[in-house]
N, C-alpha and C. Protein backbone atom coordinates (compact mmCIF):
# COMPACT_ATOMS: atom_id res chain seq x y z
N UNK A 1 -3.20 -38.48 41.47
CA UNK A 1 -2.12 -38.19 40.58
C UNK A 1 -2.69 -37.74 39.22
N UNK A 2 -2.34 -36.68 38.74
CA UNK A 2 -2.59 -36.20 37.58
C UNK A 2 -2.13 -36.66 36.09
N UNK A 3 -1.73 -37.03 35.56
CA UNK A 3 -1.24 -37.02 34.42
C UNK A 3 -0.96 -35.83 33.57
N UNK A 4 0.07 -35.87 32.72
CA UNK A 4 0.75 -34.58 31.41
C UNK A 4 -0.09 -35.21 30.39
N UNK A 5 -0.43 -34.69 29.89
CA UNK A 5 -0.62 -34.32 27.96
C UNK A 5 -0.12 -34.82 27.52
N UNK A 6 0.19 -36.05 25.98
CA UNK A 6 1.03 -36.26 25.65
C UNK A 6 2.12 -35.03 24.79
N UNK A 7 0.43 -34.15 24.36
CA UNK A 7 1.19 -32.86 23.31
C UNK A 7 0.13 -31.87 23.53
N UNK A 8 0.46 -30.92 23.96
CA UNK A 8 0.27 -29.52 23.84
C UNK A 8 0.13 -28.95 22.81
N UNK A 9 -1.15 -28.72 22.57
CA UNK A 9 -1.21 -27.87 20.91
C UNK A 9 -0.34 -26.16 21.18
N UNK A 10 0.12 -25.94 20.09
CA UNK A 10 0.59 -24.70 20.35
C UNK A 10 -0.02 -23.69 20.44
N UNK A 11 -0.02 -22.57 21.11
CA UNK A 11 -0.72 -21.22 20.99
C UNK A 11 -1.27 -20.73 19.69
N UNK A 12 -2.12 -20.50 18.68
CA UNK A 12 -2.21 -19.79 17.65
C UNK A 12 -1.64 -18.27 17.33
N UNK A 13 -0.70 -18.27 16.77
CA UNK A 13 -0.27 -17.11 16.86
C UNK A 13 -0.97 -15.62 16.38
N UNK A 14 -0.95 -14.51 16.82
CA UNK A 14 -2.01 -13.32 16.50
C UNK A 14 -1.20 -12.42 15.68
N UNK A 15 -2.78 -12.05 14.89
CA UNK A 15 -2.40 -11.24 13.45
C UNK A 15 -2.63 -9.61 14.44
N UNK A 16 -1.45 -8.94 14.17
CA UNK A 16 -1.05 -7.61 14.62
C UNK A 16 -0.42 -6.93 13.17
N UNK A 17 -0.23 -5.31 13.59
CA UNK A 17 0.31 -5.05 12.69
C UNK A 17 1.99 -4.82 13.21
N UNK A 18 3.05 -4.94 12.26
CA UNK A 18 4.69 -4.78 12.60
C UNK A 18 4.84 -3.27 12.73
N UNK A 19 5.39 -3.04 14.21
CA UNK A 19 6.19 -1.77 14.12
C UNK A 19 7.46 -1.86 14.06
N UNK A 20 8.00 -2.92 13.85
CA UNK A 20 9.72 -3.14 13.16
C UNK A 20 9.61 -3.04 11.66
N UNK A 21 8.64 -3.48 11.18
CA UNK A 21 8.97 -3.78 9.55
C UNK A 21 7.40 -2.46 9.13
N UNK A 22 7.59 -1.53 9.03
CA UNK A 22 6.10 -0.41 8.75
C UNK A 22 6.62 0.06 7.60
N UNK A 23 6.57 0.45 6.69
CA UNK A 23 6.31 1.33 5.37
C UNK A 23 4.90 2.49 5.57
N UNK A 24 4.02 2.28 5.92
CA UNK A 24 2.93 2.94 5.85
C UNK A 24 2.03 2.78 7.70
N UNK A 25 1.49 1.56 7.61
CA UNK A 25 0.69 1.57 8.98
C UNK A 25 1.33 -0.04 9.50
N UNK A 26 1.92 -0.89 8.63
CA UNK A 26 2.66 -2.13 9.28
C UNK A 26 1.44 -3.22 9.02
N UNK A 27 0.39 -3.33 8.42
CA UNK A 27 -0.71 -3.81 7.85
C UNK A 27 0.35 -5.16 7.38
N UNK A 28 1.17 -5.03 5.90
CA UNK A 28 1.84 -5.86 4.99
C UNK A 28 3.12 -6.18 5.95
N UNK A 29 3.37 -5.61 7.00
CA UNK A 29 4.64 -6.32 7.83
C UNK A 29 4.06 -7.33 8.58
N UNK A 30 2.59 -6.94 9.03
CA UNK A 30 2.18 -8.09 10.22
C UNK A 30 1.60 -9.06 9.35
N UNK A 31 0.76 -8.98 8.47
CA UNK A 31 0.27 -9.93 7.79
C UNK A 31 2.06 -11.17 7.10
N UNK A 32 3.03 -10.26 6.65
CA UNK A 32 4.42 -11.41 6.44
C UNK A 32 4.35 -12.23 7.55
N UNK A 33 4.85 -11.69 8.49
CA UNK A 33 5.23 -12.22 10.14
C UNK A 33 3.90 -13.21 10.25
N UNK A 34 3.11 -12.82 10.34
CA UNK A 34 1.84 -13.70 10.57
C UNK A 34 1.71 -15.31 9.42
N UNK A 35 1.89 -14.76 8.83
CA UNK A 35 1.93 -15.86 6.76
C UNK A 35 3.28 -16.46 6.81
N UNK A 36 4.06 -16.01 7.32
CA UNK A 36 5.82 -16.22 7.31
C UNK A 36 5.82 -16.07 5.45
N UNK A 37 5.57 -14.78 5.26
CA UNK A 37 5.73 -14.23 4.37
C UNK A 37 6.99 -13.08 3.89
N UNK A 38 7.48 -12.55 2.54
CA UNK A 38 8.06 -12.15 2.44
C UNK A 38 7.82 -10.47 2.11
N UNK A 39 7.75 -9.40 3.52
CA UNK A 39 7.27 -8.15 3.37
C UNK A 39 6.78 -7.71 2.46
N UNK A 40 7.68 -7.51 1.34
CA UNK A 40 7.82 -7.13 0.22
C UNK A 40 6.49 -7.41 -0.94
N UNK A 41 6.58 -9.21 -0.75
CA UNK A 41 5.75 -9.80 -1.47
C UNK A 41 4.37 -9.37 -0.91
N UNK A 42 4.03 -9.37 0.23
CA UNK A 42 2.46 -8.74 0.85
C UNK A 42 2.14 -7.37 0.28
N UNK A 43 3.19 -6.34 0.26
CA UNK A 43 2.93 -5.56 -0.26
C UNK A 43 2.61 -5.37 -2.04
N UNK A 44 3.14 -6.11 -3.03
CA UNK A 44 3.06 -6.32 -3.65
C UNK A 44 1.18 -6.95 -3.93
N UNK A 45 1.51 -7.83 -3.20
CA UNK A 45 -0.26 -7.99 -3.51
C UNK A 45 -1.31 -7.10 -3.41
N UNK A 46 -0.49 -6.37 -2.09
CA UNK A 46 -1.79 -5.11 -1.91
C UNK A 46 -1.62 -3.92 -2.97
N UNK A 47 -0.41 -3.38 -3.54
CA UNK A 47 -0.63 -3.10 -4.82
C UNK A 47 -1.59 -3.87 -5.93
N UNK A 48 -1.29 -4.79 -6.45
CA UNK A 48 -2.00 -5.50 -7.34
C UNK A 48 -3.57 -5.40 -7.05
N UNK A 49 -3.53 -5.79 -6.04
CA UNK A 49 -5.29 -5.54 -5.67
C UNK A 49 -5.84 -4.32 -5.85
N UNK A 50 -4.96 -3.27 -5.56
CA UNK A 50 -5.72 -1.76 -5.45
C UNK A 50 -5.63 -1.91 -7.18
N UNK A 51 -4.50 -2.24 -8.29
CA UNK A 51 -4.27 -1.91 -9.48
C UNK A 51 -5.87 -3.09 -10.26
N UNK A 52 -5.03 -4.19 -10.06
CA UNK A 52 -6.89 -5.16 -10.56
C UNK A 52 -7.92 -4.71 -10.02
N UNK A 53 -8.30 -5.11 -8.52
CA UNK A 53 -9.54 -4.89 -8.06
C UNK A 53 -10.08 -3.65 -7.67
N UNK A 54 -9.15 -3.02 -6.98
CA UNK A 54 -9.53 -1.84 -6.61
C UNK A 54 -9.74 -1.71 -5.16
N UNK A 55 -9.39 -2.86 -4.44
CA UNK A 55 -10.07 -3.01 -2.84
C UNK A 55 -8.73 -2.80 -1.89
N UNK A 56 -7.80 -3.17 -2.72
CA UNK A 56 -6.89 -2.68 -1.49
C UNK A 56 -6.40 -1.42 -0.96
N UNK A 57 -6.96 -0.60 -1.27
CA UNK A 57 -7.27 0.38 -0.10
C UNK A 57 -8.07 0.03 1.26
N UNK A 58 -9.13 0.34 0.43
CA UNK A 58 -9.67 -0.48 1.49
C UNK A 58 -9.56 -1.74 2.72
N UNK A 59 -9.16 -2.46 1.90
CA UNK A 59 -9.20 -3.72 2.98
C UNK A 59 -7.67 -3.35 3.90
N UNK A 60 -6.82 -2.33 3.38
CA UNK A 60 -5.46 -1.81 3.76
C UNK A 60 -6.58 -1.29 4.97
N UNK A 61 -7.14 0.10 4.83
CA UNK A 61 -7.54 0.68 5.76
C UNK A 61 -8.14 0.36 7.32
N UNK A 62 -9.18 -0.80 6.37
CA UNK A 62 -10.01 -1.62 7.62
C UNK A 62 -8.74 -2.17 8.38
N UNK A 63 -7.91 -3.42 7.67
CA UNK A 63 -6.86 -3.60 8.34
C UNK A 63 -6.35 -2.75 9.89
N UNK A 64 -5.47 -1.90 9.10
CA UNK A 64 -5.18 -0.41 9.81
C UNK A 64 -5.45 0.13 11.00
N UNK A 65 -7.18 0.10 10.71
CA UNK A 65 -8.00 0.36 11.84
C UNK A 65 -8.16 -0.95 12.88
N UNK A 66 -8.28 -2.03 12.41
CA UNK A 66 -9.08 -2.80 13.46
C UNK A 66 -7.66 -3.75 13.70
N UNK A 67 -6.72 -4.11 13.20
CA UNK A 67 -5.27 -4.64 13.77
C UNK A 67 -4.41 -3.72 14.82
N UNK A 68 -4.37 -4.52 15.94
CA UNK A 68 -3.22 -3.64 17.28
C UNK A 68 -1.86 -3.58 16.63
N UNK A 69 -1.20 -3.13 17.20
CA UNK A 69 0.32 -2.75 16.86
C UNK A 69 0.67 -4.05 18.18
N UNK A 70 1.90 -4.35 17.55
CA UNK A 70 2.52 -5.73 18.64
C UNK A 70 2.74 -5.44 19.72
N UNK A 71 2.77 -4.31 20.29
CA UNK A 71 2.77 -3.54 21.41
C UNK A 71 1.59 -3.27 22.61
N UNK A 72 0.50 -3.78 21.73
CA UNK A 72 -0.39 -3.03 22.38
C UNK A 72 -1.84 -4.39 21.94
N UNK A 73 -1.35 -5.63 21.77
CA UNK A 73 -2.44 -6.28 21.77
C UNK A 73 -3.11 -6.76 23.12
N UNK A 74 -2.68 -6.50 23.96
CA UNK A 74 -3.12 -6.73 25.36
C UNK A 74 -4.10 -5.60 25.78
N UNK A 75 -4.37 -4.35 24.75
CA UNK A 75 -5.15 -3.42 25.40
C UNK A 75 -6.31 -3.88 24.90
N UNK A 76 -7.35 -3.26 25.17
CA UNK A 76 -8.76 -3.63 24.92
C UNK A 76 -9.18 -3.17 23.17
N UNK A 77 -10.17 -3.72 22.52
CA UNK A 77 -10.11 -3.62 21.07
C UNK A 77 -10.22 -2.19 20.83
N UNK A 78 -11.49 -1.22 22.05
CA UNK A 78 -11.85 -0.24 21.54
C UNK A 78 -10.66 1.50 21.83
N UNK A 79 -9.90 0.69 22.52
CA UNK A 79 -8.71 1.47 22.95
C UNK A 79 -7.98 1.88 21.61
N UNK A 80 -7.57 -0.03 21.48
CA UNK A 80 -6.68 -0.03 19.77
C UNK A 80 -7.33 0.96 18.76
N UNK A 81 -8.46 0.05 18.38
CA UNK A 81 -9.17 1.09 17.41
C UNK A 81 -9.54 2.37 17.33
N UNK A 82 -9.54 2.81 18.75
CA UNK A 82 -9.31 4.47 18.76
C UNK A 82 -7.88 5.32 18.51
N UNK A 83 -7.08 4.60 18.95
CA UNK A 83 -5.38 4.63 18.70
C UNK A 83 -5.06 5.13 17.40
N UNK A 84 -5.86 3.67 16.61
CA UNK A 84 -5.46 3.30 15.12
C UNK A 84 -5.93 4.46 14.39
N UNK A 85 -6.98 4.86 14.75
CA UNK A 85 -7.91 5.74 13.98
C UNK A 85 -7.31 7.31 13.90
N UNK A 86 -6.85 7.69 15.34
CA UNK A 86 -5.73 8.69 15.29
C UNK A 86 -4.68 8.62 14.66
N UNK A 87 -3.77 7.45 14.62
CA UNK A 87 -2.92 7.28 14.01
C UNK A 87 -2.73 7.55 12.66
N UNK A 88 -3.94 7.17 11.76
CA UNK A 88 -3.86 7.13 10.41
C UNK A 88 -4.29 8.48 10.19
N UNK A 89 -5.56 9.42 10.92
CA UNK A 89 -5.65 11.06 11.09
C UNK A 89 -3.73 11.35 10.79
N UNK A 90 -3.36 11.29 11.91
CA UNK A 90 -2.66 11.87 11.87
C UNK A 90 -1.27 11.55 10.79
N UNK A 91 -0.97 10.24 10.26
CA UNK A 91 -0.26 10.42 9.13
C UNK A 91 -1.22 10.86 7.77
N UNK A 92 -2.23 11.20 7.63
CA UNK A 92 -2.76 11.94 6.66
C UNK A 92 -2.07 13.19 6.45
N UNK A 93 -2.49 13.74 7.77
CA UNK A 93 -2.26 15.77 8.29
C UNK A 93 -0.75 15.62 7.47
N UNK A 94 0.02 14.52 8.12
CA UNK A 94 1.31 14.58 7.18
C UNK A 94 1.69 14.26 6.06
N UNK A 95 0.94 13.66 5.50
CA UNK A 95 1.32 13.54 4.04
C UNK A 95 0.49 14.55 2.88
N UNK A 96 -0.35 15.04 3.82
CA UNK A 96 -0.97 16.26 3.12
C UNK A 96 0.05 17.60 3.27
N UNK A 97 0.75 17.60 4.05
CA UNK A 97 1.82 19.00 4.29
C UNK A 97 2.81 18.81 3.24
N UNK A 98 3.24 16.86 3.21
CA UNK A 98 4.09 17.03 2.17
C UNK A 98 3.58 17.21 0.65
N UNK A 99 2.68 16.59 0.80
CA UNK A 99 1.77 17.43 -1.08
C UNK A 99 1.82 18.30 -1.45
N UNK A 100 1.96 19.77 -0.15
CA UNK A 100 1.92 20.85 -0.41
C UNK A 100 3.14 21.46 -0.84
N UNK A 101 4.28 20.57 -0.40
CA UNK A 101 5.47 21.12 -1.19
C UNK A 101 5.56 20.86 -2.79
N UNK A 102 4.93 19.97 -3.38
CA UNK A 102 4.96 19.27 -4.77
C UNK A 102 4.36 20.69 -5.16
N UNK A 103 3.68 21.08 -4.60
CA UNK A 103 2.84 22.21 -5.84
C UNK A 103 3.92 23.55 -6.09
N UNK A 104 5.20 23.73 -5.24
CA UNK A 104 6.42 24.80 -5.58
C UNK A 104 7.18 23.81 -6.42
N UNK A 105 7.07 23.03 -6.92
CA UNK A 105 7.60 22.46 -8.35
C UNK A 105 7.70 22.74 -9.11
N UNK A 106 8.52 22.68 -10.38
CA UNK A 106 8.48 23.31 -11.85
C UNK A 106 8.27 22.82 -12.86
N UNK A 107 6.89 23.82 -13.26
CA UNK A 107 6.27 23.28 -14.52
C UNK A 107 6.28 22.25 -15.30
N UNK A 108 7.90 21.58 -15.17
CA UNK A 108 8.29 20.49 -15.74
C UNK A 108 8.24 19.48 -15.16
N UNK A 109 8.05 19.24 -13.68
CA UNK A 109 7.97 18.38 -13.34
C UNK A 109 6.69 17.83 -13.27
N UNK A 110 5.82 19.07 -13.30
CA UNK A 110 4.14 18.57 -13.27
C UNK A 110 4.21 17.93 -14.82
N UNK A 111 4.62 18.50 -15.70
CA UNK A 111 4.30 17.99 -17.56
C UNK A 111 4.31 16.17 -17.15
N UNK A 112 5.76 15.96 -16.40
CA UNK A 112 6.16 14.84 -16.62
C UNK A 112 5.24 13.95 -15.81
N UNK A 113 4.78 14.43 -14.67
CA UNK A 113 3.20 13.46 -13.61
C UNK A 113 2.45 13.38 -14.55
N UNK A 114 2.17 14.83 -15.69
CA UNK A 114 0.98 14.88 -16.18
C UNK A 114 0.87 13.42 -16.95
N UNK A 115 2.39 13.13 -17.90
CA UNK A 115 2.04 12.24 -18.67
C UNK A 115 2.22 11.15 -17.90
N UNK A 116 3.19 11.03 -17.15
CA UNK A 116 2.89 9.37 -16.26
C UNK A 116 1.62 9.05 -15.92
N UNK A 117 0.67 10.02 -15.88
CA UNK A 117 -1.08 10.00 -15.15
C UNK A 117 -1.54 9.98 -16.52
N UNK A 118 -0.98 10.37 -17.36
CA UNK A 118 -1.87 9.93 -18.56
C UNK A 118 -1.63 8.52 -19.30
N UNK A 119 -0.06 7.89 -19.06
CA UNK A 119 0.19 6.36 -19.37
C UNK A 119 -0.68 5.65 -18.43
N UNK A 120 -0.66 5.83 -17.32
CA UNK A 120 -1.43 4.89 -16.31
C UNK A 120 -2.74 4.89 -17.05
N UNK A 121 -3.38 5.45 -17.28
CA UNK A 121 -5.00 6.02 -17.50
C UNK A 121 -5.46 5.05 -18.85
N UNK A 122 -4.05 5.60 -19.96
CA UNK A 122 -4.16 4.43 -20.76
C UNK A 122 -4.01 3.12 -20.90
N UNK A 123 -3.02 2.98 -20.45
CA UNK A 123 -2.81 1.67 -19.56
C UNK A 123 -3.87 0.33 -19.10
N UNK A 124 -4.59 1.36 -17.91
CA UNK A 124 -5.94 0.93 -17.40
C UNK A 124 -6.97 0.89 -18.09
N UNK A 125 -7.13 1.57 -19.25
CA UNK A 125 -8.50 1.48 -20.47
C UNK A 125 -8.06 1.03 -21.33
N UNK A 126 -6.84 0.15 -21.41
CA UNK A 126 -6.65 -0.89 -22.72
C UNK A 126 -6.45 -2.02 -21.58
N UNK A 127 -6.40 -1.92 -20.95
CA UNK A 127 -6.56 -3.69 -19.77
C UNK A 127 -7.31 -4.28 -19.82
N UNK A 128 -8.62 -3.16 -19.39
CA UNK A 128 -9.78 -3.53 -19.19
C UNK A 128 -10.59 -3.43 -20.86
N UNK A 129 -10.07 -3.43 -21.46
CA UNK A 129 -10.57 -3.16 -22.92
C UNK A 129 -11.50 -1.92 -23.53
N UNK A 130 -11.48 -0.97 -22.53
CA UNK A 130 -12.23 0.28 -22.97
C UNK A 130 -12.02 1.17 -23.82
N UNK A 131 -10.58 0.93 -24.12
CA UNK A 131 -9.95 1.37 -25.80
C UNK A 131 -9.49 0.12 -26.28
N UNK A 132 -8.93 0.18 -27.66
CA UNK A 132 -8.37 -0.44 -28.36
C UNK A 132 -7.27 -0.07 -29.65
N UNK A 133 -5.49 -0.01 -28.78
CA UNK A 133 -4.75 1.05 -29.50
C UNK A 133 -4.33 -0.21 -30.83
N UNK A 134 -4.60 -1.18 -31.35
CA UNK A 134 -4.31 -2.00 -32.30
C UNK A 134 -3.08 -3.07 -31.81
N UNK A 135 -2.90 -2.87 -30.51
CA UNK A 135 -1.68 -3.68 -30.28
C UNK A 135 -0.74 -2.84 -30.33
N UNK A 136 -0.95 -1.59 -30.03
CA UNK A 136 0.47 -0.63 -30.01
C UNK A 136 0.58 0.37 -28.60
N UNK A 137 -0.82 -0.14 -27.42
CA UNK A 137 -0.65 0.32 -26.02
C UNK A 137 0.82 0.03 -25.30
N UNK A 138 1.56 -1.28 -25.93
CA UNK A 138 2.66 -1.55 -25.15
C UNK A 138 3.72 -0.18 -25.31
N UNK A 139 3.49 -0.07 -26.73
CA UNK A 139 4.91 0.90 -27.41
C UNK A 139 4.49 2.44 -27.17
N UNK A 140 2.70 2.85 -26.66
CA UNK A 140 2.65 4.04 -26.65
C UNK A 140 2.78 4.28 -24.77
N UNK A 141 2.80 3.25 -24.12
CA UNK A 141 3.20 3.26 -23.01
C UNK A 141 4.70 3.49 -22.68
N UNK A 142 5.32 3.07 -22.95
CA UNK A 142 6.99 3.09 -23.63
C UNK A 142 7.43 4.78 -23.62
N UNK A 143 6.82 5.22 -24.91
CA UNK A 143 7.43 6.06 -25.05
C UNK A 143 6.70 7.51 -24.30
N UNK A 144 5.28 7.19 -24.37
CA UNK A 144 5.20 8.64 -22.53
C UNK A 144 6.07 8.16 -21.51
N UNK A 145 6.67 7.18 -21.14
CA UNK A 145 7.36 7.03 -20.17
C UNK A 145 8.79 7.34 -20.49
N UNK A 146 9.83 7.28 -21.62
CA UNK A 146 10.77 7.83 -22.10
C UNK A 146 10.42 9.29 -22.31
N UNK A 147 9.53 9.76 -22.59
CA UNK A 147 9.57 11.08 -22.74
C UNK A 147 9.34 11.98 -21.22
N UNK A 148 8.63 11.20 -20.60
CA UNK A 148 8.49 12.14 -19.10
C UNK A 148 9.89 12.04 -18.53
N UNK A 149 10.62 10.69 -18.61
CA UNK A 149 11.69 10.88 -18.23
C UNK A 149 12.73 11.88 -18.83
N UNK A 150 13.04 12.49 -20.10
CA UNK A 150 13.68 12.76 -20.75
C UNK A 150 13.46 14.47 -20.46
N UNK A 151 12.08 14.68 -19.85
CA UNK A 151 11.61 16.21 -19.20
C UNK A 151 11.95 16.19 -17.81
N UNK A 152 11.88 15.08 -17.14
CA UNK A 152 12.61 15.10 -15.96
C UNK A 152 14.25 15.23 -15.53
N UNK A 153 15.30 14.45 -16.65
CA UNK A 153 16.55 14.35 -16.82
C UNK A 153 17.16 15.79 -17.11
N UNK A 154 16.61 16.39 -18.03
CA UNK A 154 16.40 17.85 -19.10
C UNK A 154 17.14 18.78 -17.81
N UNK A 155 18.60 19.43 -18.18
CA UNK A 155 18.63 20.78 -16.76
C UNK A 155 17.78 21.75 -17.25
């Protein structure tokens, strides 16, 4: 006669990426689901990281590549990772076609990237302390951002 278990440990559940919840490659959907996290909030970190550290690209990418889709964790790793690797090829090819429409834009709309790319820039070299606007980065951030808007609003 055999005896039962009193308790059964549970299965560990597996880190995949979400093809219900995807924005980009489903990296920040599977990692929620996985964390019983809130989408949103994962993504948020992986912003922050690319904005502080600088790695979340990266660690997005690796992700990307080496996480199955929930669909497909039963295939073999080097299957996935060949999958994955097309996959992200191929939403490149597409988000490079759509770049190419930004450049039939008008003049005004580039002025206004120009200066949002120039608040960020400042932004990032008074963070890190590589300038020093006297305590007035908050208010000169402010107003390139009222003014790009105000070239964007403009008929």
């Amino acid at each position: 006669m055999t005896q039962k278990p009193l308790y059964q440990c549970p299965k560990p559940p597996r880190l995949y990426r979400s093809e219900d919840n995807r924005v980009i490659g489903g990296v920040a959907g599977g990692l929620a689901v996985y964390f019983d996290l809130d989408p949103n909030f994962v993504r948020l970190l992986f912003i922050l990281s690319v904005l502080i550290f600088g790695i979340g690209i990266l660690v997005y990418l690796l992700l990307w590549i080496l996480l199955p889709t929930e669909s497909k964790l039963k295939q073999p790793e080097s299957k996935n990772i060949k999958e994955n690797v097309q996959d992200i090829a191929y939403k490149s090819r597409g988000a490079v076609k759509e770049t190419g429409s930004l450049f039939n834009a008008e003049p005004r709309v580039w002025l206004a990237v120009a200066i949002i790319l120039i608040g960020l820039l400042i932004g990032i070299l008074t963070g890190f302390g590589f300038i020093d606007l006297f305590g007035l980065g908050p208010f000169l951030l402010l107003a390139l951002a009222f003014i790009a808007l105000l070239i964007l609003i403009r008929p």
